[in-house]
PDB file of N, CA and C in Angstrom:
ATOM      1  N   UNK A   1       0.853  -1.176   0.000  1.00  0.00           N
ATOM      2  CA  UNK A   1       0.000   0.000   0.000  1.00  0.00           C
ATOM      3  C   UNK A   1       0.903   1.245   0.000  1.00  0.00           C
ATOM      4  N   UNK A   2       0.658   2.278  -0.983  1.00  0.00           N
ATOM      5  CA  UNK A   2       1.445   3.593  -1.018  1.00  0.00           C
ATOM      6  C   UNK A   2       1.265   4.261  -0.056  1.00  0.00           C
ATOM      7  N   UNK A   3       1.925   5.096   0.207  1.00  0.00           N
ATOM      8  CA  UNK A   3       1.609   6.408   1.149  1.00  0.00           C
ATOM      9  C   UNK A   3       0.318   6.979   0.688  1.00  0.00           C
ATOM     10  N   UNK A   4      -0.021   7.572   0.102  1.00  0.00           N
ATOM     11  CA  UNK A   4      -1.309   8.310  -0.550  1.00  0.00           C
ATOM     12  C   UNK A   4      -2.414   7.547   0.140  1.00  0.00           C
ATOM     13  N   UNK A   5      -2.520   6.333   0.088  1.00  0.00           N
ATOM     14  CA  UNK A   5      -3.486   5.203   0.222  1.00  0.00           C
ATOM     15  C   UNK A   5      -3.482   4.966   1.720  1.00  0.00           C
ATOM     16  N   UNK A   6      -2.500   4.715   2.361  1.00  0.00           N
ATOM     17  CA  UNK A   6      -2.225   4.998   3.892  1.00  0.00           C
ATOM     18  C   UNK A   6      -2.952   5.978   4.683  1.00  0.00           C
ATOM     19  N   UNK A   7      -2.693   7.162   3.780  1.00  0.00           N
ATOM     20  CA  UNK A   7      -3.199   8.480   4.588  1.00  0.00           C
ATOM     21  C   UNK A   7      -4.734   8.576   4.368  1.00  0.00           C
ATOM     22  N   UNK A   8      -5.134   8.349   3.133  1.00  0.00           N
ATOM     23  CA  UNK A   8      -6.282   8.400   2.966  1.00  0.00           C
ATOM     24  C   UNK A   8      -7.073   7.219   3.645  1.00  0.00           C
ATOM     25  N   UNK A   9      -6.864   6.208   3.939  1.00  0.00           N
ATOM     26  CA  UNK A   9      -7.344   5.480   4.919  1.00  0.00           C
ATOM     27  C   UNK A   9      -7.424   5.905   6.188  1.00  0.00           C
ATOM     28  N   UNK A  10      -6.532   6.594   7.074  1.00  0.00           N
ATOM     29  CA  UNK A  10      -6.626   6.842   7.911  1.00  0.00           C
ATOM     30  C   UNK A  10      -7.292   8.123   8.352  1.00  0.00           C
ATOM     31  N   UNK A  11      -7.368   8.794   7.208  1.00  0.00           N
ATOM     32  CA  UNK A  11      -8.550  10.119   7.238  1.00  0.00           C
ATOM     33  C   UNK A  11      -9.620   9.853   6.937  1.00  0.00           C
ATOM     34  N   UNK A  12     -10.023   8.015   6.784  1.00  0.00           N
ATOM     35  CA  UNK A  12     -11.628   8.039   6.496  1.00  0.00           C
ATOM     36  C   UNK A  12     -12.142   7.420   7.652  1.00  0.00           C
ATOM     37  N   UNK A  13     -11.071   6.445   8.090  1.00  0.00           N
ATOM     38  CA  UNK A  13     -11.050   6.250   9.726  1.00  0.00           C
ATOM     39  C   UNK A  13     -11.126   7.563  11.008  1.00  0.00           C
ATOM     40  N   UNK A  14     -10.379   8.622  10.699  1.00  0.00           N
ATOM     41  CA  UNK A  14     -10.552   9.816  11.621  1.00  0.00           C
ATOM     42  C   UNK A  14     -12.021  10.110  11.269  1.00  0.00           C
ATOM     43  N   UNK A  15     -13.007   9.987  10.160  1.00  0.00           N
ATOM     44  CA  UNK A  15     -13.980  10.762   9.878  1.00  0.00           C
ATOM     45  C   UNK A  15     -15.446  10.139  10.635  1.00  0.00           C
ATOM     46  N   UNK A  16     -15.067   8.550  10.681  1.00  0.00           N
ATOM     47  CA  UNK A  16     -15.835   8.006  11.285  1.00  0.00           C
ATOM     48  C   UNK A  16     -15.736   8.181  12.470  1.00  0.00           C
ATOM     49  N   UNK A  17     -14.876   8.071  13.134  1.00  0.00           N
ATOM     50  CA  UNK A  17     -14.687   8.538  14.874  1.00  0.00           C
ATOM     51  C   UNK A  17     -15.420  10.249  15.231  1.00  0.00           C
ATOM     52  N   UNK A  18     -15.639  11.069  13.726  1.00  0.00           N
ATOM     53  CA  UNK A  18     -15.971  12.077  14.344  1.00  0.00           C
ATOM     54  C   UNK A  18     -14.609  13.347  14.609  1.00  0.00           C
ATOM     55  N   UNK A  19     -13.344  12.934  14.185  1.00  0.00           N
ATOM     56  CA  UNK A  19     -12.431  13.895  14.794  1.00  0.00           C
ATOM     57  C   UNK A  19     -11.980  15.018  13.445  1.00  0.00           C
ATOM     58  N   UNK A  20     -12.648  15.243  12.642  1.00  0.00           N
ATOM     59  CA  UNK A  20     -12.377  16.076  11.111  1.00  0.00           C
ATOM     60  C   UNK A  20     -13.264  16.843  11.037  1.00  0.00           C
ATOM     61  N   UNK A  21     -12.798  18.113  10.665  1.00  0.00           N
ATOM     62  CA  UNK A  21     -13.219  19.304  11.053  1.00  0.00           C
ATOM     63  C   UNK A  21     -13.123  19.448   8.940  1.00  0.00           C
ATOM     64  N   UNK A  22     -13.717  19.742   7.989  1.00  0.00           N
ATOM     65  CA  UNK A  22     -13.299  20.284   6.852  1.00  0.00           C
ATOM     66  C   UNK A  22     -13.956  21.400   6.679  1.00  0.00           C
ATOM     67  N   UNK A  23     -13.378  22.386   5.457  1.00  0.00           N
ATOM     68  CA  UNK A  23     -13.774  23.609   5.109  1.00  0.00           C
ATOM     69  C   UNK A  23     -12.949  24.322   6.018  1.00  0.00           C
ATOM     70  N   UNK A  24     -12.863  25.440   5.181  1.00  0.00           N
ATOM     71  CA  UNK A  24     -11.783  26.501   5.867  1.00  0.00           C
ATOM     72  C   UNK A  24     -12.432  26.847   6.948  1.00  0.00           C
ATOM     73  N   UNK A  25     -13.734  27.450   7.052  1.00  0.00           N
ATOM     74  CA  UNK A  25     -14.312  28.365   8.488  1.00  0.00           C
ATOM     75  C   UNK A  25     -14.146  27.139   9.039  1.00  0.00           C
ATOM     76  N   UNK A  26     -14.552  25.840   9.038  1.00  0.00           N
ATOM     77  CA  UNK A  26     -14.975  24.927  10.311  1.00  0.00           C
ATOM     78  C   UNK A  26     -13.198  24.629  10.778  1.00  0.00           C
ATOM     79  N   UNK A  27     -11.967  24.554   9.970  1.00  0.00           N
ATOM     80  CA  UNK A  27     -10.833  24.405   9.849  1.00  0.00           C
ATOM     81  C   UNK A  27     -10.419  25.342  11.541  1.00  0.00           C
ATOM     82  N   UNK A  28     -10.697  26.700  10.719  1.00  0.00           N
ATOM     83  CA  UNK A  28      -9.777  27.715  11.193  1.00  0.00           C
ATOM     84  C   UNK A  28     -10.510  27.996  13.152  1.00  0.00           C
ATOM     85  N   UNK A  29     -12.067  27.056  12.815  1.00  0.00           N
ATOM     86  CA  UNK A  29     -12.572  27.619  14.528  1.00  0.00           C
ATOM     87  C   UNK A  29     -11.437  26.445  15.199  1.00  0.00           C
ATOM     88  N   UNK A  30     -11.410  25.457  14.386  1.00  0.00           N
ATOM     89  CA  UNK A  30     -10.708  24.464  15.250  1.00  0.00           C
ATOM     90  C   UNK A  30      -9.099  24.522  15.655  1.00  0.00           C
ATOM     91  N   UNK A  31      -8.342  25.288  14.572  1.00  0.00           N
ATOM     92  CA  UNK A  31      -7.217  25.740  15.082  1.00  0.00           C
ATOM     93  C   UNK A  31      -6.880  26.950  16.348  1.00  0.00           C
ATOM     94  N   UNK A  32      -8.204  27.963  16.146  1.00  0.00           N
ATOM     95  CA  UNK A  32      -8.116  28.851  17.135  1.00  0.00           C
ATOM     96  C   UNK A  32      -8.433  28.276  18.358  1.00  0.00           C
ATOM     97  N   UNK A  33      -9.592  27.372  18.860  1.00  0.00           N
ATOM     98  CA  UNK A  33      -9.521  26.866  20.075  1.00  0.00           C
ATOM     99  C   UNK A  33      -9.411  26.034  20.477  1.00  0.00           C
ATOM    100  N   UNK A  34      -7.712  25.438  19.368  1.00  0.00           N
ATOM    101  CA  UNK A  34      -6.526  24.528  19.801  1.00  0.00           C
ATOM    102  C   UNK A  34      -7.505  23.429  19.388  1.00  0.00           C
ATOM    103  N   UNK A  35      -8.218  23.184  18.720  1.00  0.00           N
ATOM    104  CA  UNK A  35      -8.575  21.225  18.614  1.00  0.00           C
ATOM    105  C   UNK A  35      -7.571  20.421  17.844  1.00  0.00           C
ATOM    106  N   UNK A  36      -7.484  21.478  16.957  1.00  0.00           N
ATOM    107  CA  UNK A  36      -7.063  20.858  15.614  1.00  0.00           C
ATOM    108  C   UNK A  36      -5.839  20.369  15.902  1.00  0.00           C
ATOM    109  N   UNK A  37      -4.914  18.777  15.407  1.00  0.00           N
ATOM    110  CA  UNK A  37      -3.659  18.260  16.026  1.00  0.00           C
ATOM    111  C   UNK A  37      -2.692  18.394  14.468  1.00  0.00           C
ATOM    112  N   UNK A  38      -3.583  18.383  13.657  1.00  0.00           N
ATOM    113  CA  UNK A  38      -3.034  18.128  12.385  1.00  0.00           C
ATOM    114  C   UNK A  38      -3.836  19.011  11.370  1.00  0.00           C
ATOM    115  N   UNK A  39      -2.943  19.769  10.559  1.00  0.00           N
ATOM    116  CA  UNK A  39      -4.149  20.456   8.816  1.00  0.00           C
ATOM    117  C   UNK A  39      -3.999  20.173   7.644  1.00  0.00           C
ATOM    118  N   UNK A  40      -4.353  19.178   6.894  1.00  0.00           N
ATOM    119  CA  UNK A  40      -3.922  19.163   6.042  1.00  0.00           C
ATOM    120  C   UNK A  40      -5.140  19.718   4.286  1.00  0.00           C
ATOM    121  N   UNK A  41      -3.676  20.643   3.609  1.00  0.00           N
ATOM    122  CA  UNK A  41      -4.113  21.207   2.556  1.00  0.00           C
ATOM    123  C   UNK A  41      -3.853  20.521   1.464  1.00  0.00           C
ATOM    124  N   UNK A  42      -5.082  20.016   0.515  1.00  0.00           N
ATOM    125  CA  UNK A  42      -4.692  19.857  -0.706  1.00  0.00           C
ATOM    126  C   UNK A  42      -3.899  20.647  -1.763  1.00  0.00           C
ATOM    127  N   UNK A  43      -3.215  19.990  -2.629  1.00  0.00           N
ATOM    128  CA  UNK A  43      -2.179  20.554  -3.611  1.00  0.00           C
ATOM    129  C   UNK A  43      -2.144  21.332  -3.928  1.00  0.00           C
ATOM    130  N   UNK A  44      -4.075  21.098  -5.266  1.00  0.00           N
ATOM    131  CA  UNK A  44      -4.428  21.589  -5.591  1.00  0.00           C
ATOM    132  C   UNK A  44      -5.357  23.106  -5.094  1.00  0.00           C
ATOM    133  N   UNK A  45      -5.317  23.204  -3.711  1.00  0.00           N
ATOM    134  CA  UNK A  45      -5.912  24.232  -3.417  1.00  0.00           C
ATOM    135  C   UNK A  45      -5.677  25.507  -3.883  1.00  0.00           C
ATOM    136  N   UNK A  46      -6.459  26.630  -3.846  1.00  0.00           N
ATOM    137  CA  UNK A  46      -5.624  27.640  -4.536  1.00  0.00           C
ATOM    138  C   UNK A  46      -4.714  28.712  -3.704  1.00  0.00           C
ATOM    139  N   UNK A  47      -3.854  29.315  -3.937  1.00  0.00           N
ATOM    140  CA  UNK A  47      -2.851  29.826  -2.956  1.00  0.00           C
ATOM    141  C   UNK A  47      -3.308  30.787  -2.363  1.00  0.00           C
ATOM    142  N   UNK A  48      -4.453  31.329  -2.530  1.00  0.00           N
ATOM    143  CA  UNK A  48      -5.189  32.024  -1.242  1.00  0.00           C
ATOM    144  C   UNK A  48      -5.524  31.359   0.182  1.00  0.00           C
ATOM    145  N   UNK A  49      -6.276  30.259  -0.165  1.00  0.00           N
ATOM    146  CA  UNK A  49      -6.687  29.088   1.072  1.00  0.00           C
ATOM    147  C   UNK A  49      -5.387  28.834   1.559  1.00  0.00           C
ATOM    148  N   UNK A  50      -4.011  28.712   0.623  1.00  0.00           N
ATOM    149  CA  UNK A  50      -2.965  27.687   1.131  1.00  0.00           C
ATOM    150  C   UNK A  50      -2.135  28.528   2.276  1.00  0.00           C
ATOM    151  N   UNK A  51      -2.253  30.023   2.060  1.00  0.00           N
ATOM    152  CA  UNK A  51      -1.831  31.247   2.460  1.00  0.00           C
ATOM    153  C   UNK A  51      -2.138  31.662   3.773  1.00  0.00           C
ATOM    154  N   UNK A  52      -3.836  32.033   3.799  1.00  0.00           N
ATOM    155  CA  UNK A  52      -4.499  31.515   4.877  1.00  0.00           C
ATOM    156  C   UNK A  52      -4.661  30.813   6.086  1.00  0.00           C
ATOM    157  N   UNK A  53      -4.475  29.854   5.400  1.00  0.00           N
ATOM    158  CA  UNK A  53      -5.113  28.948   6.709  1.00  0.00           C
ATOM    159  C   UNK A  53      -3.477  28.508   6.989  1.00  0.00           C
ATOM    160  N   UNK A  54      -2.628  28.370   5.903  1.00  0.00           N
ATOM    161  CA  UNK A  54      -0.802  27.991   6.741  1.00  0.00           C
ATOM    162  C   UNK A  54      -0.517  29.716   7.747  1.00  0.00           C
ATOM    163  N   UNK A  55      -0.684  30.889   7.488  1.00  0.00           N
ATOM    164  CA  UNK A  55      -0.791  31.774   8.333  1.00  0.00           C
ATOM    165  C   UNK A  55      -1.389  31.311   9.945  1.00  0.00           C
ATOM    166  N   UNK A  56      -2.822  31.118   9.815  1.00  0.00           N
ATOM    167  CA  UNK A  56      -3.538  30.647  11.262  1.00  0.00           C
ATOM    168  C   UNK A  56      -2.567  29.690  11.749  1.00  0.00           C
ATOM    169  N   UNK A  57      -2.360  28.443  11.025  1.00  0.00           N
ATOM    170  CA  UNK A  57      -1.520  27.361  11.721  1.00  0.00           C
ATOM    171  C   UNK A  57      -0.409  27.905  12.350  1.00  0.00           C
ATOM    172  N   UNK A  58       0.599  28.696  11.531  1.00  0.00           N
ATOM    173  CA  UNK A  58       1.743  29.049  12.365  1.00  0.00           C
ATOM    174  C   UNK A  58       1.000  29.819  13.240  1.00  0.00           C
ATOM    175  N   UNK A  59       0.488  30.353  13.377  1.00  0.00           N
ATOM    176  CA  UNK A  59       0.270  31.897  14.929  1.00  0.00           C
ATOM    177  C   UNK A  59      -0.090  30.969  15.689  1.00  0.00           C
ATOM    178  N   UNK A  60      -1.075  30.037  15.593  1.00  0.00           N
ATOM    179  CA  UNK A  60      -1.153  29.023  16.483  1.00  0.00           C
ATOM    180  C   UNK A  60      -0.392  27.579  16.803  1.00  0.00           C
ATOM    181  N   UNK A  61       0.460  27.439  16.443  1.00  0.00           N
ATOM    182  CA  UNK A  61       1.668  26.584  16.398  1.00  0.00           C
ATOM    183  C   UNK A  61       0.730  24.800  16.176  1.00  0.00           C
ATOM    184  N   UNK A  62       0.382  24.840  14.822  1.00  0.00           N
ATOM    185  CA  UNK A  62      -0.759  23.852  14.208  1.00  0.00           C
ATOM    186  C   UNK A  62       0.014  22.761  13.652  1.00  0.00           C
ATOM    187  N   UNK A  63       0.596  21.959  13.645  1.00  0.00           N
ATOM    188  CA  UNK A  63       1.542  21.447  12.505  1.00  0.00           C
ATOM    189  C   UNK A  63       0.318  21.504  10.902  1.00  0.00           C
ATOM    190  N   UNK A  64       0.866  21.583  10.127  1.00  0.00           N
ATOM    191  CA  UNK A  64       0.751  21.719   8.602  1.00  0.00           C
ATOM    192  C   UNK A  64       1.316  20.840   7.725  1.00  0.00           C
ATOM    193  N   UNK A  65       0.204  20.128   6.712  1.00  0.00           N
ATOM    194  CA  UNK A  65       1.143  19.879   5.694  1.00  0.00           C
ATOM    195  C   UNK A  65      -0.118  19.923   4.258  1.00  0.00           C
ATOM    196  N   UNK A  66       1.160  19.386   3.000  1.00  0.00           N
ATOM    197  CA  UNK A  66       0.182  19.566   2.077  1.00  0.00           C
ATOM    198  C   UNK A  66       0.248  18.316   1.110  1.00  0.00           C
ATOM    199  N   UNK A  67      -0.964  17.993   0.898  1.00  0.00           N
ATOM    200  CA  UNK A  67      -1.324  16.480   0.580  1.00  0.00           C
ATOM    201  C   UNK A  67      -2.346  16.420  -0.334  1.00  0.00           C
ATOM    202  N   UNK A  68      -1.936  15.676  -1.092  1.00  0.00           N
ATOM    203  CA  UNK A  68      -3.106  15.127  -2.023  1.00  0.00           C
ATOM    204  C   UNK A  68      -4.133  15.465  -2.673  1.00  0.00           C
ATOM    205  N   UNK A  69      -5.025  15.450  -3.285  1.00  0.00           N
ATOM    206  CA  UNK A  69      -6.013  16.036  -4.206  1.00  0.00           C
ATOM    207  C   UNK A  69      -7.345  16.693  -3.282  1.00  0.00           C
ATOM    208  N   UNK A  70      -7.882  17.784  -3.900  1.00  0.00           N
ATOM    209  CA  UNK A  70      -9.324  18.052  -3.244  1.00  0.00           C
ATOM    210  C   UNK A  70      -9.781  16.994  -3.399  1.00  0.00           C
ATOM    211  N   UNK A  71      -9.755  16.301  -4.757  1.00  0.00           N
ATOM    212  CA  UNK A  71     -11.084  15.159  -4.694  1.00  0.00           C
ATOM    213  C   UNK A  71     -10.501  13.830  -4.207  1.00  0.00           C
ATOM    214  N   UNK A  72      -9.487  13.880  -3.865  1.00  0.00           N
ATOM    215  CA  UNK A  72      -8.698  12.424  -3.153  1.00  0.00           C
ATOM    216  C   UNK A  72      -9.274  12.290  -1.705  1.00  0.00           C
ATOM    217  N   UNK A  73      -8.930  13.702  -1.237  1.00  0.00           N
ATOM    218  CA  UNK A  73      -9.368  14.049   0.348  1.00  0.00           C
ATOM    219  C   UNK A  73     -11.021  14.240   0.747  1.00  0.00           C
ATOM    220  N   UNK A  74     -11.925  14.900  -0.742  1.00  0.00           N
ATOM    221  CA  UNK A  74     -12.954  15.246  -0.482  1.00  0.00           C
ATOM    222  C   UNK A  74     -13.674  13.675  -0.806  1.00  0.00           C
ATOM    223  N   UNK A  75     -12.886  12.110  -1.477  1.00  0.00           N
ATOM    224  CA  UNK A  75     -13.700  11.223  -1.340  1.00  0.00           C
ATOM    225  C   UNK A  75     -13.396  10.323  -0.150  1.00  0.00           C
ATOM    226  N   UNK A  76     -12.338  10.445   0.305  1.00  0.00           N
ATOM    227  CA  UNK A  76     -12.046  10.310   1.623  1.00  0.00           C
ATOM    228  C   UNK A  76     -12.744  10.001   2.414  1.00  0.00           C
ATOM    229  N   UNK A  77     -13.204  11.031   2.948  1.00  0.00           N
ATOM    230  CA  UNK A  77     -14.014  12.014   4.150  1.00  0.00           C
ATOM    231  C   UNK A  77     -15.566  11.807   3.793  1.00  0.00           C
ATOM    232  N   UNK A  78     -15.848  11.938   2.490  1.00  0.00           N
ATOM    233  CA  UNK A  78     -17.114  11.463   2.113  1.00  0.00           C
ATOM    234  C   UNK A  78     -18.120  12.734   1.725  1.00  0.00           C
ATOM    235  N   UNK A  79     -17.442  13.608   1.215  1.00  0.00           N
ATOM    236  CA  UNK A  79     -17.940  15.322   0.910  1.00  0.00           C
ATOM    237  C   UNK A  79     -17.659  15.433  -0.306  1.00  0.00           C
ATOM    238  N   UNK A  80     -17.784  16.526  -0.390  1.00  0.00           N
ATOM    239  CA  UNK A  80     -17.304  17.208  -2.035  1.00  0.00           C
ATOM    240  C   UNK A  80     -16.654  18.388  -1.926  1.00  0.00           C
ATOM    241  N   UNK A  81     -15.563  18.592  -2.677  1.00  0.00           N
ATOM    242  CA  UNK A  81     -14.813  19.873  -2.433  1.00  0.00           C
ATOM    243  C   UNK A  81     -14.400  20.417  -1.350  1.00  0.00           C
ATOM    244  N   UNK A  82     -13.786  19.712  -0.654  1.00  0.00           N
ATOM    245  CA  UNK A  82     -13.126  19.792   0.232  1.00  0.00           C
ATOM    246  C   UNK A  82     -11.763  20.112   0.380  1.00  0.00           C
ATOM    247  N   UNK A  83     -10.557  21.018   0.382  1.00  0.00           N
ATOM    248  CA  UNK A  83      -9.852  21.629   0.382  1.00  0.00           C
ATOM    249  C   UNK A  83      -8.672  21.936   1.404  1.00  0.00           C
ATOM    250  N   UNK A  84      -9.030  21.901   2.427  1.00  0.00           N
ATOM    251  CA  UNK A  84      -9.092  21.750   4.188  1.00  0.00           C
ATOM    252  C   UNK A  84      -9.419  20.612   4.996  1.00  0.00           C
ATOM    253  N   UNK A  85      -8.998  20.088   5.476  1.00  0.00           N
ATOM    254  CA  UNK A  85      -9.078  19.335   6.568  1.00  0.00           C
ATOM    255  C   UNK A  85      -8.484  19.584   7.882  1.00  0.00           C
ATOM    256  N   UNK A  86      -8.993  19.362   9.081  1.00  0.00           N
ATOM    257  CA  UNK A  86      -8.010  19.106  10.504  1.00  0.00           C
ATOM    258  C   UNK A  86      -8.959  17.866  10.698  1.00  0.00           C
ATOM    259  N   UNK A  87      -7.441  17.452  11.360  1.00  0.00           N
ATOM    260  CA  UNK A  87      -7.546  16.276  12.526  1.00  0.00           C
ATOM    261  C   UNK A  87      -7.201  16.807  13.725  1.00  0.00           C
ATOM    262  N   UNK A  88      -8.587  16.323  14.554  1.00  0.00           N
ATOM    263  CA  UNK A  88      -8.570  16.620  15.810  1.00  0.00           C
ATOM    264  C   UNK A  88      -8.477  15.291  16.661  1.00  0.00           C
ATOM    265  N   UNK A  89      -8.025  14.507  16.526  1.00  0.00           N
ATOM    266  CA  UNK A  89      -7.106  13.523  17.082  1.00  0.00           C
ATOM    267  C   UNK A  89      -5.575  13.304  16.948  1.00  0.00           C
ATOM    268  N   UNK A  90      -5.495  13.217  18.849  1.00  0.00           N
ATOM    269  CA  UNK A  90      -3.876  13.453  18.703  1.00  0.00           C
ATOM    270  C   UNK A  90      -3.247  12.090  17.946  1.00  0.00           C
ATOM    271  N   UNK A  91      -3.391  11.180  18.380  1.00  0.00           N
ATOM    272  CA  UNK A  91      -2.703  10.272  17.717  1.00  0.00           C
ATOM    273  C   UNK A  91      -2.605   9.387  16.557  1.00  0.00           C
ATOM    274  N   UNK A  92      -3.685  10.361  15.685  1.00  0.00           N
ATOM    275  CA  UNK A  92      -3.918  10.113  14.357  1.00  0.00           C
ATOM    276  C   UNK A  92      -3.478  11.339  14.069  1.00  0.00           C
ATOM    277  N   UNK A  93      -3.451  12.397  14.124  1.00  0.00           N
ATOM    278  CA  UNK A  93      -2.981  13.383  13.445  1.00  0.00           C
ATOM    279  C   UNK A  93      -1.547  13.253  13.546  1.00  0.00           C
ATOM    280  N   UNK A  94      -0.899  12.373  14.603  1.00  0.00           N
ATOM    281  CA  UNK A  94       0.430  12.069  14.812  1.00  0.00           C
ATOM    282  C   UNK A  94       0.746  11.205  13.617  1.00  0.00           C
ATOM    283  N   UNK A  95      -0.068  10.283  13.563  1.00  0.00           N
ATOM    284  CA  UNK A  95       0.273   9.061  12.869  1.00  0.00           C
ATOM    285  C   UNK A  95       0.406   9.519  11.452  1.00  0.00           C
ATOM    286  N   UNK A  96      -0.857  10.035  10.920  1.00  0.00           N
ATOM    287  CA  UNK A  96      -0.837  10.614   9.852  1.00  0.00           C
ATOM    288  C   UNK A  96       0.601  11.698   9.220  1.00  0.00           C
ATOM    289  N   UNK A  97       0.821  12.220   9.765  1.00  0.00           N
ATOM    290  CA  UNK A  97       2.457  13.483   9.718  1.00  0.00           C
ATOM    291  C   UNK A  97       3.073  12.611   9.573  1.00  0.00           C
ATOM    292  N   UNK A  98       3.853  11.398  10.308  1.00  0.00           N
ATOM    293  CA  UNK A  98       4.853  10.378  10.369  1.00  0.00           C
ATOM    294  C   UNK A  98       4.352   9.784   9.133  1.00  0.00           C
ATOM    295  N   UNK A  99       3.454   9.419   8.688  1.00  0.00           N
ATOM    296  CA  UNK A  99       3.430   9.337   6.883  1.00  0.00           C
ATOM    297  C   UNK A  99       3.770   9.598   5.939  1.00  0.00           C
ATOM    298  N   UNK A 100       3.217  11.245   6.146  1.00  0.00           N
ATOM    299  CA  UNK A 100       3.435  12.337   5.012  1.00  0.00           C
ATOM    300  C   UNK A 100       4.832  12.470   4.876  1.00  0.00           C
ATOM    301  N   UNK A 101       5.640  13.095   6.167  1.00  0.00           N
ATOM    302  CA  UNK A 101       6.478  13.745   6.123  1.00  0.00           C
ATOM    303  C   UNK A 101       7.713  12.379   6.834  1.00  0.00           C
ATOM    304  N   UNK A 102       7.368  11.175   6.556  1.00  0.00           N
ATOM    305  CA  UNK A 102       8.486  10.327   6.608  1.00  0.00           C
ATOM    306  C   UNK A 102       9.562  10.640   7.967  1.00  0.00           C
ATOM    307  N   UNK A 103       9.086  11.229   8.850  1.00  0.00           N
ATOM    308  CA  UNK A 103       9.712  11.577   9.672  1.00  0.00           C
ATOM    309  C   UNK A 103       9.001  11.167  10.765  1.00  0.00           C
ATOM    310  N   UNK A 104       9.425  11.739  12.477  1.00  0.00           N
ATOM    311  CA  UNK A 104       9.139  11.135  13.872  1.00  0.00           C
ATOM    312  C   UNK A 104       7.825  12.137  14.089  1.00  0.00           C
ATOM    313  N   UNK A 105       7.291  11.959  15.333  1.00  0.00           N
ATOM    314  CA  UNK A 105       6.605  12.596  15.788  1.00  0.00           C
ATOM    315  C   UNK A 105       5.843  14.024  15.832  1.00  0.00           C
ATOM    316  N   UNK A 106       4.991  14.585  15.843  1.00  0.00           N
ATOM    317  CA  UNK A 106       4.980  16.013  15.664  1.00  0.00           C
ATOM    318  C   UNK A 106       5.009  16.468  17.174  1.00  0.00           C
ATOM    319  N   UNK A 107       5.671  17.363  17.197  1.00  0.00           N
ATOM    320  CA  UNK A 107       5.558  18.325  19.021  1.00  0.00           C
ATOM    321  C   UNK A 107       6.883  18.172  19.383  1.00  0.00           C
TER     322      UNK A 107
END
């Protein structure tokens, strides 16, 4: 199984538990009162959103990354046009980063 396929499994698993916040407004309430553990932006988003919402993340020290298709993420999750995501689970939003970014832990 690829990475791509990894992550996206595990963001359809976060969706069922309830811990995914998508869309920028529902995104950005969740970074301001700290839910959010993880954000991840599609590729394709356009560099206004990508601008945005990576701004909020840093002021609020959010980890960030950028992943995969709107419509990879938006069939995911089980929406449409979806652009934005947080994970508001710590140890999936952990797990998930150690994916993406092939590296240890976030924090």
């Amino acid at each position: 199984m690829n990475k791509e396929s990894r992550v996206l499994g595990l963001i359809g698993i976060t969706k069922k538990a309830g811990k995914i916040a998508c869309g920028i407004e529902a995104v950005e309430e969740t970074i301001k009162m700290q839910k959010a553990r993880l954000v991840l932006i599609a590729t394709d988003a356009s560099e206004k959103t990508k601008q945005n919402v990576t701004y909020c993340c840093v002021k609020y020290h959010i980890p960030i990354a950028i992943f995969s298709t709107i419509e990879s993420i938006s069939n995911a999750i089980g929406k449409s046009n979806k652009a934005v995501i947080s994970i508001k689970d710590k140890n999936l939003g952990e797990e998930i980063y150690k994916i993406i970014c092939g590296g240890g832990a976030i924090g």
